[in-house]
N, C-alpha and C. Protein backbone atom coordinates (compact mmCIF):
# COMPACT_ATOMS: atom_id res chain seq x y z
N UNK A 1 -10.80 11.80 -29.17
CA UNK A 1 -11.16 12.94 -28.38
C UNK A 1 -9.88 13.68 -28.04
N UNK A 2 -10.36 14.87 -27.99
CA UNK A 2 -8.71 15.75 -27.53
C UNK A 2 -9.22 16.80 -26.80
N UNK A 3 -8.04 16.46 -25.90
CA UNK A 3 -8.21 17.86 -24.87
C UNK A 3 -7.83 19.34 -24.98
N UNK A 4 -8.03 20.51 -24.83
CA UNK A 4 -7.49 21.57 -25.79
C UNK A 4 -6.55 21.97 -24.22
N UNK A 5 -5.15 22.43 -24.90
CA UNK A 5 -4.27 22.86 -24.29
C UNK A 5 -3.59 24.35 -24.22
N UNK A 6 -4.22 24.87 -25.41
CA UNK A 6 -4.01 26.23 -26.00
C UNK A 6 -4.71 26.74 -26.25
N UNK A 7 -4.46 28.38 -26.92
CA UNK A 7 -5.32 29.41 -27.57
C UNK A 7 -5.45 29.48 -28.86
N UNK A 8 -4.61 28.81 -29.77
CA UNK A 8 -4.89 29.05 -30.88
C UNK A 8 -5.02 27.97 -32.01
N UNK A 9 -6.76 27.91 -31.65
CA UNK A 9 -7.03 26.49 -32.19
C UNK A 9 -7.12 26.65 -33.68
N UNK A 10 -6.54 27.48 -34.51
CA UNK A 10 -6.64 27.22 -36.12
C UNK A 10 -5.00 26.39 -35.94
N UNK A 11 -4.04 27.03 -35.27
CA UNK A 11 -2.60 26.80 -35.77
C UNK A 11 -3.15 25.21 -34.75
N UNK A 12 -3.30 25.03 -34.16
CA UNK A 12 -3.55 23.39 -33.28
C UNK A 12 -3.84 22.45 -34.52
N UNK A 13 -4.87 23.16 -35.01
CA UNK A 13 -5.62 22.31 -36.22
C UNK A 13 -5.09 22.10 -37.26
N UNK A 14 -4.07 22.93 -37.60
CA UNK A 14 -2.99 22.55 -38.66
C UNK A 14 -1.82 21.69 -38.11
N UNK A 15 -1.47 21.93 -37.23
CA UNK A 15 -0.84 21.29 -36.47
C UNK A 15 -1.05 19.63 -36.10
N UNK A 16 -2.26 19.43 -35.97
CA UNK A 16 -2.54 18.02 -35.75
C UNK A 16 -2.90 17.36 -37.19
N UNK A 17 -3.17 18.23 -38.50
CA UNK A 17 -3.30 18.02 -39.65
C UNK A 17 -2.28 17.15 -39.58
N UNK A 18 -1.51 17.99 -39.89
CA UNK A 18 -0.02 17.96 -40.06
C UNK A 18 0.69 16.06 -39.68
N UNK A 19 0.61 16.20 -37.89
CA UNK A 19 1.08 15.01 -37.69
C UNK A 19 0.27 14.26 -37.69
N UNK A 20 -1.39 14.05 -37.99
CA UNK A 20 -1.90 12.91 -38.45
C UNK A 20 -1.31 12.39 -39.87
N UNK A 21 -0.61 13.07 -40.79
CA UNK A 21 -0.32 12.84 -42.26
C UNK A 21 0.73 12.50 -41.93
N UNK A 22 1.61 13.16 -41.36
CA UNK A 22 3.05 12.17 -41.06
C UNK A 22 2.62 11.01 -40.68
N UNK A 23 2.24 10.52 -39.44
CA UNK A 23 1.93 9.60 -38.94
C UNK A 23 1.74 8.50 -40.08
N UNK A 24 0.67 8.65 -40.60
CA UNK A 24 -0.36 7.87 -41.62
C UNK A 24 0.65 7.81 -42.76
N UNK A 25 1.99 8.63 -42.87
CA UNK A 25 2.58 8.62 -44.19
C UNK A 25 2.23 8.91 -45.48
N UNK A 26 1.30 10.12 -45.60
CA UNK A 26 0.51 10.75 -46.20
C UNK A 26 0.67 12.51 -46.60
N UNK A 27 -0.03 13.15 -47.60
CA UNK A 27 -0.18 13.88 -47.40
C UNK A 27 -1.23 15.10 -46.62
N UNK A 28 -0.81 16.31 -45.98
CA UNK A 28 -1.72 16.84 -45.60
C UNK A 28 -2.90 16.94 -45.85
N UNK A 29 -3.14 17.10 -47.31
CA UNK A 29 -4.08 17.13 -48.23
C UNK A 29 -5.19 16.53 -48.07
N UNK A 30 -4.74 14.88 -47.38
CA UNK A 30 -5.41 13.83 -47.61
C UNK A 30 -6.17 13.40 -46.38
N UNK A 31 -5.64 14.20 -45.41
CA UNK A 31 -6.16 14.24 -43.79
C UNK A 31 -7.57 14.91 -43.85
N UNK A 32 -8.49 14.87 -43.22
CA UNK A 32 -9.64 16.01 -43.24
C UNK A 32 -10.63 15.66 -41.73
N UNK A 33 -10.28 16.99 -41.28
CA UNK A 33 -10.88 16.49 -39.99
C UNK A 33 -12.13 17.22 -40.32
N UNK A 34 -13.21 16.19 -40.05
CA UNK A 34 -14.76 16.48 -40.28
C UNK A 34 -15.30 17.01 -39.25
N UNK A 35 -15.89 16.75 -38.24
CA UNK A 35 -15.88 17.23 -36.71
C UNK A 35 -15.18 17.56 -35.76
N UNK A 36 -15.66 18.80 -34.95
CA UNK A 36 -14.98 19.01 -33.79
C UNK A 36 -16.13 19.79 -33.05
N UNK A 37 -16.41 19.19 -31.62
CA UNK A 37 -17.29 19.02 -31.08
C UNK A 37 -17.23 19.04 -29.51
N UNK A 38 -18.27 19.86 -28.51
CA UNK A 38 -17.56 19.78 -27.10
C UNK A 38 -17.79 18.07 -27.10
N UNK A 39 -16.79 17.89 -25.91
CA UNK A 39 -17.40 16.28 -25.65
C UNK A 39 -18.38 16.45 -23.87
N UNK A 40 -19.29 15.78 -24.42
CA UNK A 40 -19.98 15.60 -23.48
C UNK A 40 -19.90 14.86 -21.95
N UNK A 41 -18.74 13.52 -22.31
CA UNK A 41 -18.13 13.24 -20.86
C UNK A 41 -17.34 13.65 -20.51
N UNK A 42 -16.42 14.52 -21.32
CA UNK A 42 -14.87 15.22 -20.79
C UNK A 42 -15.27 16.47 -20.78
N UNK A 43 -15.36 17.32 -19.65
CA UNK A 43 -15.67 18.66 -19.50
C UNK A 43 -14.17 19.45 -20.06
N UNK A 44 -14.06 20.32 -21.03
CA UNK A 44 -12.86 21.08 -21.07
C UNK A 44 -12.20 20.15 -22.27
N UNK A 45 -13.19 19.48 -22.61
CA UNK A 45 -12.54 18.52 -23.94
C UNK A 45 -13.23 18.72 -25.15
N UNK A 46 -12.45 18.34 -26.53
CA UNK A 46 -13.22 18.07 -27.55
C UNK A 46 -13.83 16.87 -28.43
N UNK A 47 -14.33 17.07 -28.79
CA UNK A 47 -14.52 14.83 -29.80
C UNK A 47 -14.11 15.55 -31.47
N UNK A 48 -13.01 15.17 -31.78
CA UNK A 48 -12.64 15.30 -33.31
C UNK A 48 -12.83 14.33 -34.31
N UNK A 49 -13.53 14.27 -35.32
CA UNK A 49 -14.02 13.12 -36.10
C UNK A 49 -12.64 13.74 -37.15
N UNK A 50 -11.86 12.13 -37.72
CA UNK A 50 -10.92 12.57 -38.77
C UNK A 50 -11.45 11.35 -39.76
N UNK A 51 -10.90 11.89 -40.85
CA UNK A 51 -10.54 10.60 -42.04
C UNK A 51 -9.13 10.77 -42.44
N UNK A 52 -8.77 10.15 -43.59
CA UNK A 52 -7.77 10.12 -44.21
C UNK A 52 -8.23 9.26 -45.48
N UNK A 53 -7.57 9.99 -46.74
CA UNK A 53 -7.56 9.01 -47.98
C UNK A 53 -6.63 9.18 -48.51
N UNK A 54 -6.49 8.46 -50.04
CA UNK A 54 -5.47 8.13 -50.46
C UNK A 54 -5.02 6.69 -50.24
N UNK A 55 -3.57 6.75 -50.85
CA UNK A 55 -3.00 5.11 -50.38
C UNK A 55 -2.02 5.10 -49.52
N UNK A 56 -1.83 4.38 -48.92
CA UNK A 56 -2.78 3.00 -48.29
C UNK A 56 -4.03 3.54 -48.43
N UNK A 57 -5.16 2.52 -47.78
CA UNK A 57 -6.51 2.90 -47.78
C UNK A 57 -6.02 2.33 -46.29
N UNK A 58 -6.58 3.09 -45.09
CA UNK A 58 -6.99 1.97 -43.71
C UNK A 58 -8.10 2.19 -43.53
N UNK A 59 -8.49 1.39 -42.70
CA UNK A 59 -10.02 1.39 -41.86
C UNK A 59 -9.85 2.29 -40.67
N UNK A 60 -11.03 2.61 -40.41
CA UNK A 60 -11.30 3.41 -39.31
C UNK A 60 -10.69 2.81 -38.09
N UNK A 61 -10.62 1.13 -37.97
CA UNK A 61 -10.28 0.82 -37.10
C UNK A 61 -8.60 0.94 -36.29
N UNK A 62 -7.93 0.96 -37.81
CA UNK A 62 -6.38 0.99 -38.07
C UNK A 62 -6.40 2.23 -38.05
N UNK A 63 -7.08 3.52 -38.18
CA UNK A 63 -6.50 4.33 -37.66
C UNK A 63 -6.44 4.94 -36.85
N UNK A 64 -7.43 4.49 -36.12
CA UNK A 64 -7.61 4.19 -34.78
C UNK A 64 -6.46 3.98 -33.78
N UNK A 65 -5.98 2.57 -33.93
CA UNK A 65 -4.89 2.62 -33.55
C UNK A 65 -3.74 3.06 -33.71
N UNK A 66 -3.24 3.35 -34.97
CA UNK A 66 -2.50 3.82 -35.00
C UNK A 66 -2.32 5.34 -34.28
N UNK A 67 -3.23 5.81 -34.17
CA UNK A 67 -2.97 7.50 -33.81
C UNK A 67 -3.02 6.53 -32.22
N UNK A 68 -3.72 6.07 -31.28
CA UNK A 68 -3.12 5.57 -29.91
C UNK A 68 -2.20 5.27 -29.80
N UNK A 69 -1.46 4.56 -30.82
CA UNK A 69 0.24 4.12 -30.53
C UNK A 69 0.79 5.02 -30.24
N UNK A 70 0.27 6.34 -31.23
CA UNK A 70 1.73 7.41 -31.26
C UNK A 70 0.65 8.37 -30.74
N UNK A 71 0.12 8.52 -29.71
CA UNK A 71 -1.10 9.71 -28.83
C UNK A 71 0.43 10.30 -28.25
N UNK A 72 1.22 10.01 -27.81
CA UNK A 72 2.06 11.15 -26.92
C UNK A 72 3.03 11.95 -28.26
N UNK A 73 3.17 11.62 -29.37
CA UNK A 73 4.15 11.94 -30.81
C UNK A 73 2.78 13.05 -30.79
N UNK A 74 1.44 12.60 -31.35
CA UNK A 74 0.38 13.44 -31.86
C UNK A 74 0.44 14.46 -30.90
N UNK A 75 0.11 13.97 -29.53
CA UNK A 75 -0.12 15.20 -28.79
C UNK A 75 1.01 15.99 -28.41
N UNK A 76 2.34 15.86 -28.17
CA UNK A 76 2.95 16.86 -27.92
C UNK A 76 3.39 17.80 -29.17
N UNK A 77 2.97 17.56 -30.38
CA UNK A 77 2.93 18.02 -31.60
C UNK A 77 2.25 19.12 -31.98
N UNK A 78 1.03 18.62 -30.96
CA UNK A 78 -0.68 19.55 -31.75
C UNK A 78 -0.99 20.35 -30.12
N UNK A 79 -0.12 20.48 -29.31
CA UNK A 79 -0.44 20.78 -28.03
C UNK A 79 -2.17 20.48 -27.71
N UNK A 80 -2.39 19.25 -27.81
CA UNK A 80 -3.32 18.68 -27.46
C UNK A 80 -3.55 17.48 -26.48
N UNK A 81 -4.08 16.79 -25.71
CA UNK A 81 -4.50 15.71 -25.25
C UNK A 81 -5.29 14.69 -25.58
N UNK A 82 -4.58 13.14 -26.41
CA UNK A 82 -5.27 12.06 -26.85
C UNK A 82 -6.29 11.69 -25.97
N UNK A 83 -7.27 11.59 -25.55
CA UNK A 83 -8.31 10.77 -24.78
C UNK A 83 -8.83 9.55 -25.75
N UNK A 84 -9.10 9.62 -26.42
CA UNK A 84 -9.43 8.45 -27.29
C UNK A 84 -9.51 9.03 -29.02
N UNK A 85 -9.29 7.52 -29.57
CA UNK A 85 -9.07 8.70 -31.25
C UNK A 85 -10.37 8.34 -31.83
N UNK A 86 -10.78 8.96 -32.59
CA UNK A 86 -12.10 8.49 -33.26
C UNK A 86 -11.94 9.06 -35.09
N UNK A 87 -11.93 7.74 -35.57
CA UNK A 87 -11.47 8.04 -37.23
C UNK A 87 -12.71 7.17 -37.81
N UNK A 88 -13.13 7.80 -38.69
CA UNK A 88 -14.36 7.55 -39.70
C UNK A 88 -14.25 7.39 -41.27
N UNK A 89 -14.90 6.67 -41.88
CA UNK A 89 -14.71 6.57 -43.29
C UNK A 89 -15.19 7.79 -44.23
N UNK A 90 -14.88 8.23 -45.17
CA UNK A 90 -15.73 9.05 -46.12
C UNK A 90 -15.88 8.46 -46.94
């Protein structure tokens, strides 16, 4: 889930592209955020569904964590707010 901090949510969205693929050690390419959605318990928030492919392969669960390890790297990156990460398989 992410909190929006700004106005200009295309450059945010490239932006968090961006350092989810660093992160993951990947390319941009390979990032694809599927959803983005109000969230229903965080007023002023969003719920972003991501994947990632390519190699490595992780699980939803690993990337999971991994984007929590580095929530303050992601978010001061994507001028956004980590609330929780939510990564899905394709």
């Amino acid at each position: 889930m992410l909190e929006s901090s700004g106005s200009h949510s295309q450059n945010r969205l490239t932006l968090l592209t961006q350092k989810l693929a660093d992160l993951l050690e990947t390319s941009a390419d390979n990032v694809q955020i599927i959803s983005i959605t109000d969230a229903a318990d965080e007023p002023g928030s969003v719920d972003v569904t991501f994947a990632a492919h390519g190699s490595p392969y992780y699980t939803p669960e690993k990337l999971n964590t991994l984007v929590w390890i580095s929530r303050q790297d992601v978010s001061s990156s994507s001028t956004a707010v980590i609330v929780s990460p939510m990564a899905t398989t394709i």
